[in-house]
C-alpha atoms as a PDB file:
ATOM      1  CA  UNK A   1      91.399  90.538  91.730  1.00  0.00           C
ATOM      2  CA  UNK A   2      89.603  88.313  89.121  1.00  0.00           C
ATOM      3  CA  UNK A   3      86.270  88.106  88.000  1.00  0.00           C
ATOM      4  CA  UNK A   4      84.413  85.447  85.881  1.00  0.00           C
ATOM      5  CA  UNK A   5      82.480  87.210  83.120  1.00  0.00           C
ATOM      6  CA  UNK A   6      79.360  85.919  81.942  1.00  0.00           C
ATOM      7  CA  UNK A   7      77.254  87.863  79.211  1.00  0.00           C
ATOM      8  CA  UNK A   8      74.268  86.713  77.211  1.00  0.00           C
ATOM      9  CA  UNK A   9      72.713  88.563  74.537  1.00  0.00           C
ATOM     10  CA  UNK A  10      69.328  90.201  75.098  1.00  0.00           C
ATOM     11  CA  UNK A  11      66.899  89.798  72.839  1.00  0.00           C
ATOM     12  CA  UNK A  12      66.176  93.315  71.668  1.00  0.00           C
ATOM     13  CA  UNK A  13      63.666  92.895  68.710  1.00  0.00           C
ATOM     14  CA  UNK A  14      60.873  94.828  69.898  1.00  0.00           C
ATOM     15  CA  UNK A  15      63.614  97.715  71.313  1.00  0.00           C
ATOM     16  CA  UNK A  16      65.552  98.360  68.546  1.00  0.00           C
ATOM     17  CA  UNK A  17      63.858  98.835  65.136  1.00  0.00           C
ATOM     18  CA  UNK A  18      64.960  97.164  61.878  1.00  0.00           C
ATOM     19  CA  UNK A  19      66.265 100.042  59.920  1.00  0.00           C
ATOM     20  CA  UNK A  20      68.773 101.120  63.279  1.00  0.00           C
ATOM     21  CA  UNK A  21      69.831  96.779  63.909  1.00  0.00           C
ATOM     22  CA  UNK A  22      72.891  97.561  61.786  1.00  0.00           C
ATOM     23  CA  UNK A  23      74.169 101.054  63.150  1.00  0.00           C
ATOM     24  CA  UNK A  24      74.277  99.218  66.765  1.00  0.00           C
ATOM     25  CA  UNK A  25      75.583  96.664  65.631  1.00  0.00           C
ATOM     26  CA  UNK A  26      78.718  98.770  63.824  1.00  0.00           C
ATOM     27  CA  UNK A  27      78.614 101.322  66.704  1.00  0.00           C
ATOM     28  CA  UNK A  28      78.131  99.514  69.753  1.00  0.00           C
ATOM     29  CA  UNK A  29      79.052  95.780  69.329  1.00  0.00           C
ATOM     30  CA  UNK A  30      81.735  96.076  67.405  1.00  0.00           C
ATOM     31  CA  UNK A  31      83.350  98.533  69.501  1.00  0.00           C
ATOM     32  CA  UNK A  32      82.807  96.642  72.622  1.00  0.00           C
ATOM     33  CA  UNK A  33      84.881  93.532  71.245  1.00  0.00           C
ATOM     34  CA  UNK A  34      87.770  95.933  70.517  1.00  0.00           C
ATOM     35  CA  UNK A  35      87.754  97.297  73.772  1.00  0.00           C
ATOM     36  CA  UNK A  36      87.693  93.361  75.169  1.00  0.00           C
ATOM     37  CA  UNK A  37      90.351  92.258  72.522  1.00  0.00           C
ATOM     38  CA  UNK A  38      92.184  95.476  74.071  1.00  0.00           C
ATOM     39  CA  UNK A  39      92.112  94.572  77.498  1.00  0.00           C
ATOM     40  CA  UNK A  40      93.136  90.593  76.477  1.00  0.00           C
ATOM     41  CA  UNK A  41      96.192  92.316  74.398  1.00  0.00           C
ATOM     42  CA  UNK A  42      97.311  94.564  77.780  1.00  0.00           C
ATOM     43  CA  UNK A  43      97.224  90.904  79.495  1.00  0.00           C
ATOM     44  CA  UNK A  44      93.852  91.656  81.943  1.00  0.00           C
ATOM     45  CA  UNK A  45      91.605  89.270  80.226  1.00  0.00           C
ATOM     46  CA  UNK A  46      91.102  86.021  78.295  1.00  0.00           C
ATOM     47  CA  UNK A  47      88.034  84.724  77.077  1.00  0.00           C
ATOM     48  CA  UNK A  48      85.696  84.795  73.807  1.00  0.00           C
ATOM     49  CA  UNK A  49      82.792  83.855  72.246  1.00  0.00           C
ATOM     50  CA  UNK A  50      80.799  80.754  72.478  1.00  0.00           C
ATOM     51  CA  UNK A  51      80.645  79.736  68.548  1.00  0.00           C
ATOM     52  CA  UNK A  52      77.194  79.896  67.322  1.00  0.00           C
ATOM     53  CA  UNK A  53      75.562  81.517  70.494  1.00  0.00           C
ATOM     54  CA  UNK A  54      75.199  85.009  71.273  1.00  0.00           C
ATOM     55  CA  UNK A  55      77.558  85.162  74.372  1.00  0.00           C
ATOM     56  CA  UNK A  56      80.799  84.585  76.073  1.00  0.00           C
ATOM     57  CA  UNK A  57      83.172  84.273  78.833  1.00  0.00           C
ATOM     58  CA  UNK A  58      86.388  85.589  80.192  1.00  0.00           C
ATOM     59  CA  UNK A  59      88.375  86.300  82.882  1.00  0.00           C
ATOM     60  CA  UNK A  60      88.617  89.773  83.793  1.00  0.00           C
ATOM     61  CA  UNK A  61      91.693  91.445  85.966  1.00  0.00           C
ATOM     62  CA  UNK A  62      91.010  94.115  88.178  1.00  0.00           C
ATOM     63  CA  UNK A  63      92.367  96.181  90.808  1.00  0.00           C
ATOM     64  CA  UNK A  64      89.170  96.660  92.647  1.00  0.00           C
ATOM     65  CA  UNK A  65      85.062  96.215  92.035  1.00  0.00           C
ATOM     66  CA  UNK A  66      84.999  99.694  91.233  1.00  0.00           C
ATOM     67  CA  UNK A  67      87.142  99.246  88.566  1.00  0.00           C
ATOM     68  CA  UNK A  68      85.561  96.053  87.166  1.00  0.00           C
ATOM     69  CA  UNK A  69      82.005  97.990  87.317  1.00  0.00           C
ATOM     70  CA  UNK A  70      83.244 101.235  85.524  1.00  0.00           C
ATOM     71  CA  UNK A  71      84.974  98.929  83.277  1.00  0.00           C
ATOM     72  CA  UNK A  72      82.053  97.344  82.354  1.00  0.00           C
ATOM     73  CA  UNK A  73      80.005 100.067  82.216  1.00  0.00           C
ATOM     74  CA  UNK A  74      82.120 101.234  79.447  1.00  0.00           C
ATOM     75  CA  UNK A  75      81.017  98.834  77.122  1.00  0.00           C
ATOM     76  CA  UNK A  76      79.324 100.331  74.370  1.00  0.00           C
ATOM     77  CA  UNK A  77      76.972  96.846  75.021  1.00  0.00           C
ATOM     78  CA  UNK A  78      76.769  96.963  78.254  1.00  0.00           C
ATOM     79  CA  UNK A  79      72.998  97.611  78.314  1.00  0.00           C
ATOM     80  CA  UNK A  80      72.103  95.076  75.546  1.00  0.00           C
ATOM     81  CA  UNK A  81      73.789  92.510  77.468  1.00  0.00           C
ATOM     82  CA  UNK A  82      72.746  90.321  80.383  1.00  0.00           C
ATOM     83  CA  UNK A  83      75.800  89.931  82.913  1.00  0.00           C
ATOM     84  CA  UNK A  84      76.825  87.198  85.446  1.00  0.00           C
ATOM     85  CA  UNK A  85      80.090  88.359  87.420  1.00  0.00           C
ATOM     86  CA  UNK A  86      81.879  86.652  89.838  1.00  0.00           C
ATOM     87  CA  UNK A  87      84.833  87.049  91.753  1.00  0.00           C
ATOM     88  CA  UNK A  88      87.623  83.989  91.798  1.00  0.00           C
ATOM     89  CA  UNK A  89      90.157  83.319  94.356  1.00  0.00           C
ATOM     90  CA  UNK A  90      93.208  81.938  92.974  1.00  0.00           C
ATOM     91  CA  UNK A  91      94.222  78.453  92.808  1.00  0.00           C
ATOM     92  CA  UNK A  92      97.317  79.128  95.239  1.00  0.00           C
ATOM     93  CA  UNK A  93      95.513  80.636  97.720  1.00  0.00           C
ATOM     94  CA  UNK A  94      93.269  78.190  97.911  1.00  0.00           C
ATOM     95  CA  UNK A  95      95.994  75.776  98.134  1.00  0.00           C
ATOM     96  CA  UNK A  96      97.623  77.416 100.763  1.00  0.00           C
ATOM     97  CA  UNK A  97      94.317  78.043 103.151  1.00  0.00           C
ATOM     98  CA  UNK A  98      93.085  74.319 102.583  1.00  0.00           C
ATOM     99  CA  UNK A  99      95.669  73.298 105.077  1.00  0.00           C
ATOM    100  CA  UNK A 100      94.921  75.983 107.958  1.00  0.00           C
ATOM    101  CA  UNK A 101      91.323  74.780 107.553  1.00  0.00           C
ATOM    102  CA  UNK A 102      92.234  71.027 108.258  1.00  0.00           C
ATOM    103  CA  UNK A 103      94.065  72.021 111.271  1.00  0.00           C
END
């Protein structure tokens, strides 16, 4: 299955004081992009960053929605983030149900 990942940054200012910005940052951020750039290097995902924004995109493979949701819930980010998920159908299935619909 595939999944169109949305995420936007919350804007935590008020939540997360000045002196402990970094420490996520280092802890929790960073670590989430490895484990992205991870699952894009085992060939389950491609996407990135929007350049100059604070969010991205990709296209996430996964054997069921309970894998997709306790992968994302594995994100060290997942709570700082605001997510849009959906599912995709593939191009060639499409292309092979548009003709049993015509008929």
């Amino acid at each position: 299955m595939m999944f169109l990942v949305r995420g936007e940054n919350i804007d935590s200012g008020y939540l997360i004081p000045p002196d402990q910005l970094f420490p996520v940052l280092e802890q929790r951020v960073v670590a989430g992009f490895q484990m992205l750039a991870a699952r894009v290097a085992q060939g389950k995902a491609m996407g990135g960053v929007f350049p100059g924004e604070r969010g991205g995109a990709l296209v996430l493979e996964a054997d069921s929605l309970e894998e997709l949701d306790a992968f994302m819930n594995s994100l060290p980010f997942f709570g700082l983030i605001k997510w849009d998920i959906k599912p995709l159908m593939p191009f060639s299935t499409i292309a092979e149900k548009i003709p049993q619909y015509l008929s």
